[in-house]
N, C-alpha and C. Protein backbone atom coordinates (compact mmCIF):
# COMPACT_ATOMS: atom_id res chain seq x y z
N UNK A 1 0.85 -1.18 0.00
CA UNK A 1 0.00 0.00 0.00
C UNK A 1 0.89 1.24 0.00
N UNK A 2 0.23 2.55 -0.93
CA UNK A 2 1.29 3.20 -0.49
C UNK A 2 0.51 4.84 0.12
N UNK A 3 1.02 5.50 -0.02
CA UNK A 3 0.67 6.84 1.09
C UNK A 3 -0.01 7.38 0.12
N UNK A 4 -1.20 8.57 0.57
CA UNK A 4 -1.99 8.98 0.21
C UNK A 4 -1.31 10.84 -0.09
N UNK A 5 -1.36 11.60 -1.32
CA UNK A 5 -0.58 13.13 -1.06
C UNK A 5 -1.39 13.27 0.27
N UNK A 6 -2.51 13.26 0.40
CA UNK A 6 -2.66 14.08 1.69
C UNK A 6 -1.89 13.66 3.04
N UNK A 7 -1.74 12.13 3.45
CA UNK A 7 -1.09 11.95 4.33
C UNK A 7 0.34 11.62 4.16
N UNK A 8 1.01 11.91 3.19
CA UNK A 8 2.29 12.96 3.02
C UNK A 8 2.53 14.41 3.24
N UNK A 9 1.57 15.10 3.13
CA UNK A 9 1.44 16.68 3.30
C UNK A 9 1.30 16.16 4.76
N UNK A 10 0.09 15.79 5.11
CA UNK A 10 -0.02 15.63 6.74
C UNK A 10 1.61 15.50 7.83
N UNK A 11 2.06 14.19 7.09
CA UNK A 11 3.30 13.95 7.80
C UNK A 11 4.40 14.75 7.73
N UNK A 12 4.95 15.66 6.69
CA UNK A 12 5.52 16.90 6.39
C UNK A 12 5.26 18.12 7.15
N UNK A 13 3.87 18.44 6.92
CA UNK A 13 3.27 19.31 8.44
C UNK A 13 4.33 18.83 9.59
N UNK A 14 3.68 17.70 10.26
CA UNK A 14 4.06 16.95 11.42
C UNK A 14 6.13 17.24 11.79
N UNK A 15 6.21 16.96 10.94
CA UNK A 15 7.96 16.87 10.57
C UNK A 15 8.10 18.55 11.21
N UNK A 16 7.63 19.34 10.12
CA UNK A 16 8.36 20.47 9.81
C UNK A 16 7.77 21.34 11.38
N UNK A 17 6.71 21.73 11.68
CA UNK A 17 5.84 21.75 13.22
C UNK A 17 7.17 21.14 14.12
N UNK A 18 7.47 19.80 14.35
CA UNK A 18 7.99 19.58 15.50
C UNK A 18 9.43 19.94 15.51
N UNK A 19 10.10 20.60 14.09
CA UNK A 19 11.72 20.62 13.92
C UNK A 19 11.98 22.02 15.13
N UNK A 20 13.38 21.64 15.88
CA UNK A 20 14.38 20.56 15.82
C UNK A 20 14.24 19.53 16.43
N UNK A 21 13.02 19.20 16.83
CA UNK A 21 12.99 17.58 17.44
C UNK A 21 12.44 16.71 16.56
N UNK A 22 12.69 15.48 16.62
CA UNK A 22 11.98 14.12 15.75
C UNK A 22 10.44 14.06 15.96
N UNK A 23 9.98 13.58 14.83
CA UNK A 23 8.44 14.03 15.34
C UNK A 23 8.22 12.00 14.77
N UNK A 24 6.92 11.52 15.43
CA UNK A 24 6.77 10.05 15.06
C UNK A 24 4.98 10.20 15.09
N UNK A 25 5.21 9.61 14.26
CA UNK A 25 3.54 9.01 13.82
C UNK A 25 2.98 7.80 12.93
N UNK A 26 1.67 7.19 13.13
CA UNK A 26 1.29 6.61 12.59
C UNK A 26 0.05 6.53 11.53
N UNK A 27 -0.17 6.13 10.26
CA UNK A 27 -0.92 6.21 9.63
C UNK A 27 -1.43 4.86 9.23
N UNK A 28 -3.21 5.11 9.79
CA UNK A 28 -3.87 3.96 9.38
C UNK A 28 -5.20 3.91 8.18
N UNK A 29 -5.27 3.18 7.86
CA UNK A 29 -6.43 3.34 6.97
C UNK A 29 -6.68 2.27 6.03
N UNK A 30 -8.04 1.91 5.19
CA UNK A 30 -8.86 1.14 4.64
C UNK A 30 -9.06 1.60 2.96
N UNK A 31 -8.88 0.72 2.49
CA UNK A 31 -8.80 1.35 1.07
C UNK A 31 -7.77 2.57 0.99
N UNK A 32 -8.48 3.56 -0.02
CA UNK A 32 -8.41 4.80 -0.44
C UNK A 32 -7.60 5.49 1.23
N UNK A 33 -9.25 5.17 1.60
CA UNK A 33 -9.17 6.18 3.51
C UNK A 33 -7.56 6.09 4.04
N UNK A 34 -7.32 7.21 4.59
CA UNK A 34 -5.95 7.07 5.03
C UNK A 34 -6.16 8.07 6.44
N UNK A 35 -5.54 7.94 7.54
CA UNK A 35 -5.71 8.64 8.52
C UNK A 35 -4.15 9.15 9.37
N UNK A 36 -3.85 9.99 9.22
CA UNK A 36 -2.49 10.21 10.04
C UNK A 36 -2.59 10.46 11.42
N UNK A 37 -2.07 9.92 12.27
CA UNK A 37 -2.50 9.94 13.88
C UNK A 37 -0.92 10.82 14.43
N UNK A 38 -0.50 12.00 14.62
CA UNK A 38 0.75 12.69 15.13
C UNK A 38 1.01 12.55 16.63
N UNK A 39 1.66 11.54 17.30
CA UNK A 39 1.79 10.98 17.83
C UNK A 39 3.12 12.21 18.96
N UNK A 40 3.13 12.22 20.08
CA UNK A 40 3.56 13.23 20.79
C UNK A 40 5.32 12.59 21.08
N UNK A 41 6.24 13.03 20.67
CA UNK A 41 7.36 12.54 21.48
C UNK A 41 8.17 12.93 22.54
N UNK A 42 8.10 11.92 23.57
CA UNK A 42 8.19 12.12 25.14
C UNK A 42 9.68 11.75 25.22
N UNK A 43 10.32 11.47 24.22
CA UNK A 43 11.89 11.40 24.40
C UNK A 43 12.78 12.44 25.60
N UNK A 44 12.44 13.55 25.60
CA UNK A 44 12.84 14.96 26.60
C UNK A 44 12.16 14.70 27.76
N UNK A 45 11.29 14.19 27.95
CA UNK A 45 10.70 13.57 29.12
C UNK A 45 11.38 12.61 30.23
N UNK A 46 11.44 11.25 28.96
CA UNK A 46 12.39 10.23 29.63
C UNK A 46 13.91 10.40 29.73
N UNK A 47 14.27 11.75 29.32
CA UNK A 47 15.51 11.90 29.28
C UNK A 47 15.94 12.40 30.71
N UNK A 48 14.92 13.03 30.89
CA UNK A 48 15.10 13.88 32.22
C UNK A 48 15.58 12.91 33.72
N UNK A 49 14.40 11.84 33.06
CA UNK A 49 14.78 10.93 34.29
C UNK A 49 15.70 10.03 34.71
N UNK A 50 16.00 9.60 33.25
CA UNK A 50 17.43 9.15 32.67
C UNK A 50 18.67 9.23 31.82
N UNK A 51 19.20 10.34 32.10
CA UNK A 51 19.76 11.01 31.10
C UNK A 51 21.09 10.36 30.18
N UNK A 52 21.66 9.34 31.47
CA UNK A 52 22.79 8.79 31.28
C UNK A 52 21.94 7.19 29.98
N UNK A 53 21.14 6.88 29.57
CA UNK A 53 20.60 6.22 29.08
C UNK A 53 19.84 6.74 27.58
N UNK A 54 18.81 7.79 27.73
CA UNK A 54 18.48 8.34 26.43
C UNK A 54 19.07 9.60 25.82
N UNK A 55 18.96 9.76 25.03
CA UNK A 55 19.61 10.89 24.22
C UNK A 55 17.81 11.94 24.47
N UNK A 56 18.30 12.97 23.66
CA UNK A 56 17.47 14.45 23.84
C UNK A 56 16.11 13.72 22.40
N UNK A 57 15.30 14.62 22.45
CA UNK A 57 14.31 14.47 21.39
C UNK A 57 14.77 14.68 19.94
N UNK A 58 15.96 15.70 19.69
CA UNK A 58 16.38 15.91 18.19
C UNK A 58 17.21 14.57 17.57
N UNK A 59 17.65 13.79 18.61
CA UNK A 59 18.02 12.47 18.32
C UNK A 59 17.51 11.42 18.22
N UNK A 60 15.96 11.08 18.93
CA UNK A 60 15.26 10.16 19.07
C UNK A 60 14.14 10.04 19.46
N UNK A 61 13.36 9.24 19.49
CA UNK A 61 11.70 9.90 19.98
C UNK A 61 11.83 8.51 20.74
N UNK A 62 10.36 8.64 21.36
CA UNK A 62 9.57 7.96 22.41
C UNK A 62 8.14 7.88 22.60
N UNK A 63 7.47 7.14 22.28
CA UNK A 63 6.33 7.23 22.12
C UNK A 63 5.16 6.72 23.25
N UNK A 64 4.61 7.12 24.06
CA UNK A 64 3.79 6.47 25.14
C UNK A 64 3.26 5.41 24.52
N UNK A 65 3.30 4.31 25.33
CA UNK A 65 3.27 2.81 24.09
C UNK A 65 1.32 2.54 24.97
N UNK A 66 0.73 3.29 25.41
CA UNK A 66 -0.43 3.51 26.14
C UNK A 66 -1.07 4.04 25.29
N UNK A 67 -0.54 4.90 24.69
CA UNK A 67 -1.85 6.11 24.08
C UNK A 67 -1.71 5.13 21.94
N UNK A 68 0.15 4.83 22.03
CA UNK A 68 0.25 4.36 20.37
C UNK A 68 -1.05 2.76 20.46
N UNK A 69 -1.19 2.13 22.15
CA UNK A 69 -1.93 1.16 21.62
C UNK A 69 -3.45 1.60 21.07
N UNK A 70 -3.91 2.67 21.66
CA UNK A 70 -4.93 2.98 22.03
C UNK A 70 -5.55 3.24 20.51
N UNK A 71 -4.44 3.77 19.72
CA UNK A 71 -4.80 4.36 18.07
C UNK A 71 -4.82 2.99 17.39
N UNK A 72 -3.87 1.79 17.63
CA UNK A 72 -4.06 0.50 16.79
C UNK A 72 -5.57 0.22 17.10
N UNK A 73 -5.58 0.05 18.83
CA UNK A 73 -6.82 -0.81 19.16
C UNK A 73 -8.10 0.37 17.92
N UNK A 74 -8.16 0.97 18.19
CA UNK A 74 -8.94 1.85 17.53
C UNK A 74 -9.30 1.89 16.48
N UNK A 75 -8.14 1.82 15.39
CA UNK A 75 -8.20 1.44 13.98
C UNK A 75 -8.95 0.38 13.66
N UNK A 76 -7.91 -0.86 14.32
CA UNK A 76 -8.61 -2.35 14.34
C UNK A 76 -10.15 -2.47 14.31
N UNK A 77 -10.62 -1.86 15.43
CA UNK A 77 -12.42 -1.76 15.39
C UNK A 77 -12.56 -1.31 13.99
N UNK A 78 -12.17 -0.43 13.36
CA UNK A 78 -12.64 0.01 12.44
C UNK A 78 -12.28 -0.35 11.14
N UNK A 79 -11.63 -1.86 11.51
CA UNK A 79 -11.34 -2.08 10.13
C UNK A 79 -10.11 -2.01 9.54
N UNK A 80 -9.41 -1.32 10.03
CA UNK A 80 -8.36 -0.34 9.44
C UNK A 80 -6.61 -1.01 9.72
N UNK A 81 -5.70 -1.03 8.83
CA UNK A 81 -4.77 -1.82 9.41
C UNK A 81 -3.48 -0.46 9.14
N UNK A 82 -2.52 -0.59 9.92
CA UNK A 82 -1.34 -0.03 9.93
C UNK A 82 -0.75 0.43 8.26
N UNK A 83 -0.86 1.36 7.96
CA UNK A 83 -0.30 1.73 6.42
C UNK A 83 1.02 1.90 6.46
N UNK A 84 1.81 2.77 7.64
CA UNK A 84 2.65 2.90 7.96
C UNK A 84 3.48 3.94 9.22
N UNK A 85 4.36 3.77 9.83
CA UNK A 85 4.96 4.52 10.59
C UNK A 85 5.87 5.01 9.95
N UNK A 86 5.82 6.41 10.56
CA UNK A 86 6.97 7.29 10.39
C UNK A 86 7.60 8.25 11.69
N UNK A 87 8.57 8.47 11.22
CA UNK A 87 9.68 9.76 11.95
C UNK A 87 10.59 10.46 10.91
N UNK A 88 11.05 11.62 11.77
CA UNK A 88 11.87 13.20 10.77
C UNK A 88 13.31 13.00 11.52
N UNK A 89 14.25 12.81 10.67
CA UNK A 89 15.71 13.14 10.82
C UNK A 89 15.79 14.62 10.93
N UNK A 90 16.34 15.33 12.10
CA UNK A 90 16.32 17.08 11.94
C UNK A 90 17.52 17.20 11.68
N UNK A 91 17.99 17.92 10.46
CA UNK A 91 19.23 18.22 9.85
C UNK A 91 19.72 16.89 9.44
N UNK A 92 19.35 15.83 9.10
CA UNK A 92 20.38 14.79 8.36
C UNK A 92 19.80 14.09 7.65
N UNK A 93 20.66 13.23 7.23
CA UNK A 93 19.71 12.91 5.65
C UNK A 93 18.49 11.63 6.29
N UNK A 94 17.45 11.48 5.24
CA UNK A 94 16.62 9.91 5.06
C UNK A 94 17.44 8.83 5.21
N UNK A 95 17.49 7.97 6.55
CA UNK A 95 17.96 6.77 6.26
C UNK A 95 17.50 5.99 7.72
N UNK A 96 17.46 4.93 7.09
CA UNK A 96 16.82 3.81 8.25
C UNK A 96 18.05 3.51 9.03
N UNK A 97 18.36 4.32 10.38
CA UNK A 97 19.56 4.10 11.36
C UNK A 97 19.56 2.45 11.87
N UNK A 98 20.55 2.52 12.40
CA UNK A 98 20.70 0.83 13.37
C UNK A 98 19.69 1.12 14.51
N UNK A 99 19.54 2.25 14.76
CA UNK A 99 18.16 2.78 16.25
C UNK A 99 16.97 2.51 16.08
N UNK A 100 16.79 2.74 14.48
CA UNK A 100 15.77 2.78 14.11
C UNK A 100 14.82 0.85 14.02
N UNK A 101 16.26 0.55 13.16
CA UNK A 101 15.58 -1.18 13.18
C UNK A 101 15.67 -1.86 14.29
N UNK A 102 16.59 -1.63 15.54
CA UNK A 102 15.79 -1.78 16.58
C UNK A 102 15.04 -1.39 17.56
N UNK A 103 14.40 -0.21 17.27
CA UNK A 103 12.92 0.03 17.71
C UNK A 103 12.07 -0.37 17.08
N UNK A 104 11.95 -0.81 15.84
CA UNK A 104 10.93 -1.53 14.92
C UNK A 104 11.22 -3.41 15.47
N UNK A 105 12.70 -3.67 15.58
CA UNK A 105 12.11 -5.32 15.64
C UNK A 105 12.52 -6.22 16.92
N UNK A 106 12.17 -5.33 17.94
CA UNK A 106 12.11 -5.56 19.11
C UNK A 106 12.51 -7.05 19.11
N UNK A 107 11.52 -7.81 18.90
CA UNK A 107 11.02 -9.32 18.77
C UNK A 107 12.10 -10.09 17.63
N UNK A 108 12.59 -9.24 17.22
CA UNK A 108 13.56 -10.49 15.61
C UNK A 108 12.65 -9.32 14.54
N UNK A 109 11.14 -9.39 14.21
CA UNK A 109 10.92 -8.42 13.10
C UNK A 109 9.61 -7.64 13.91
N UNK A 110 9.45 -6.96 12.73
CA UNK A 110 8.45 -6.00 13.25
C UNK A 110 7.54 -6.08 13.80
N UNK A 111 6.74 -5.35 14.58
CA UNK A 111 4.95 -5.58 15.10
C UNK A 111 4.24 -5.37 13.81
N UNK A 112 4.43 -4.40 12.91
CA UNK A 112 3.37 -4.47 11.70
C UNK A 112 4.75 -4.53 10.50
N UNK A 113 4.84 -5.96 9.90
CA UNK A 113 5.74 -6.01 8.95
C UNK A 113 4.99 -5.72 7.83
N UNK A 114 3.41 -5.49 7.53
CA UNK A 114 2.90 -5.17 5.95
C UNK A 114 3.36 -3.53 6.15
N UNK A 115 3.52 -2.67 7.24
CA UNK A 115 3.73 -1.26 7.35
C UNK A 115 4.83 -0.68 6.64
N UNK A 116 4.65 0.47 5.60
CA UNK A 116 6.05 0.87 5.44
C UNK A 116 6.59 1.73 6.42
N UNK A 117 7.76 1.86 6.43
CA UNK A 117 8.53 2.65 6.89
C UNK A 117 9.11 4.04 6.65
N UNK A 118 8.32 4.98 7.11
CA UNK A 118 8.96 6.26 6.62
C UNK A 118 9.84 7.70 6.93
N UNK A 119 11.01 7.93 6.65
CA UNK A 119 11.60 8.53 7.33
C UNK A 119 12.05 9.74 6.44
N UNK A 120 11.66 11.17 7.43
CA UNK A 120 11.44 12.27 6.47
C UNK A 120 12.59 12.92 6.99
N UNK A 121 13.29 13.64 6.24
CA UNK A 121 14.53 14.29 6.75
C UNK A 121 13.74 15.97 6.69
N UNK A 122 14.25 16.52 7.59
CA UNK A 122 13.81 18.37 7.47
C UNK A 122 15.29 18.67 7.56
N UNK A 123 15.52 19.79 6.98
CA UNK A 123 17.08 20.35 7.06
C UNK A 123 16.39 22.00 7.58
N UNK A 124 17.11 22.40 8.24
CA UNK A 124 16.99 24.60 8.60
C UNK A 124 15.75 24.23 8.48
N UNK A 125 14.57 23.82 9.16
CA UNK A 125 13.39 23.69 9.05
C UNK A 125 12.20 23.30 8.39
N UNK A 126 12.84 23.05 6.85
CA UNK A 126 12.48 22.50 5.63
C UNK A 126 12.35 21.20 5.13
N UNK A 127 11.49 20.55 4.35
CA UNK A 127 11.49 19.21 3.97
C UNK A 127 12.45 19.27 3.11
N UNK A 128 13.49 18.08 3.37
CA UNK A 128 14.20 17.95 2.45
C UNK A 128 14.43 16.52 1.48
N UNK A 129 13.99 15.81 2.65
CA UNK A 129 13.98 14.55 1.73
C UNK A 129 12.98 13.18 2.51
N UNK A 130 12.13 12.33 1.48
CA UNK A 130 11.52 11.01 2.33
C UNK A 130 11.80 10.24 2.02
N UNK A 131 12.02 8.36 2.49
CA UNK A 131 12.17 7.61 1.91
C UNK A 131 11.42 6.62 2.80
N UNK A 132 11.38 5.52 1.75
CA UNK A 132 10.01 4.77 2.32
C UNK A 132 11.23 3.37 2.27
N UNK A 133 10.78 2.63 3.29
CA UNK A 133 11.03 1.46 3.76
C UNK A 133 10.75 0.40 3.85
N UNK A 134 10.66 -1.12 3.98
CA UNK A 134 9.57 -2.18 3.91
C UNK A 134 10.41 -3.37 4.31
N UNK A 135 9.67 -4.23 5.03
CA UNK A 135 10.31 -5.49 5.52
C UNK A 135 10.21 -6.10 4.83
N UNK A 136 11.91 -7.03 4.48
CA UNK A 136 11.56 -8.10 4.14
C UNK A 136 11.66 -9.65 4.59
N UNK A 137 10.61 -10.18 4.10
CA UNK A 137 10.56 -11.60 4.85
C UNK A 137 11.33 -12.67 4.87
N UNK A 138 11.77 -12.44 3.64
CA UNK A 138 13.37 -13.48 3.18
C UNK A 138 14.05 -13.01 3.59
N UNK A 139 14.75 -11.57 3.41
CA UNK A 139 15.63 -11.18 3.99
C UNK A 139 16.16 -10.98 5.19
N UNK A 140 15.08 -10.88 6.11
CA UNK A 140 14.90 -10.34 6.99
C UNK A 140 15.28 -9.31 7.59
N UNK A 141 15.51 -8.29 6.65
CA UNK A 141 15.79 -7.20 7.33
C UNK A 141 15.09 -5.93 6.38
N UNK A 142 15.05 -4.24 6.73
CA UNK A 142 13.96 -3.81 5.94
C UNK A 142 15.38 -2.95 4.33
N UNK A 143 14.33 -3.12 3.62
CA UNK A 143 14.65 -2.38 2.36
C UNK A 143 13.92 -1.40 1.63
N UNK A 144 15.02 -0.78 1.18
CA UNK A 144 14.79 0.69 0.80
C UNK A 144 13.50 0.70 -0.69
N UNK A 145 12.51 1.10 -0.77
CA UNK A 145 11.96 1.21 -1.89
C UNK A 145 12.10 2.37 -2.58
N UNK A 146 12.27 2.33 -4.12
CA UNK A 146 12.17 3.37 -4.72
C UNK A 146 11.03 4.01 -4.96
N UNK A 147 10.99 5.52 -5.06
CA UNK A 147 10.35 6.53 -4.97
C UNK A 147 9.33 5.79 -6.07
């Protein structure tokens, strides 16, 4: 499945709004329907409490895994399955970090392996670049799709 312009504009909003911090969200939807859910990152939060452990929000996000179930459970009623997750690199380029694939495969692979993966770079406040991502099952690990 792939992204809808509007919930590309949506997620670009989202990006460019939260720069210089990483912004994370999820987009679900049915058919056509696409829904972007902008998801709050509490990274500066948990940093506070542990500083010697997480890095600041412009490096990494955190997502209350309470409120991200609350948008699956939600979808699910409605039908609706995971289209994809995303997050914004602030100042550096699109690329799926080693941080990144393991916050996605906790377990060996992902919680939603049909989801792509999308990671939007903003540079000086600006979109500068997206690239979309996708697990693979043979491979087991995720790969880059072309635009």
């Amino acid at each position: 499945m792939s992204l809808t312009e509007d919930a590309i504009r949506q997620i670009f909003e989202h990006a460019v709004r939260t720069y210089p911090d990483e912004c994370f969200g999820v987009v679900t939807g049915k058919g056509p329907e696409q829904t972007v859910h902008k998801c709050e990152n509490i990274q500066n939060k948990i940093r506070e409490k542990d500083p010697g452990r997480y890095t600041d929000s412009r490096t990494g996000y955190f997502v209350d895994r309470k409120k991200f179930d609350t948008i699956i459970s939600a979808a699910e009623r409605r039908g609706e399955k995971v289209v994809a997750l995303y997050h914004s690199h602030p100042d550096i380029e699109a690329y799926f970090s080693s941080t990144d694939i393991e916050a996605q495969t906790v377990f060996g692979e992902p919680e939603f392996p049909e989801a792509l993966q999308i990671v939007v770079s903003v540079m000086n406040g600006k979109i500068h670049d997206m690239k979309r991502f996708k697990w693979d099952r043979d491979k087991r690990c995720f790969i880059t799709l072309k635009s």
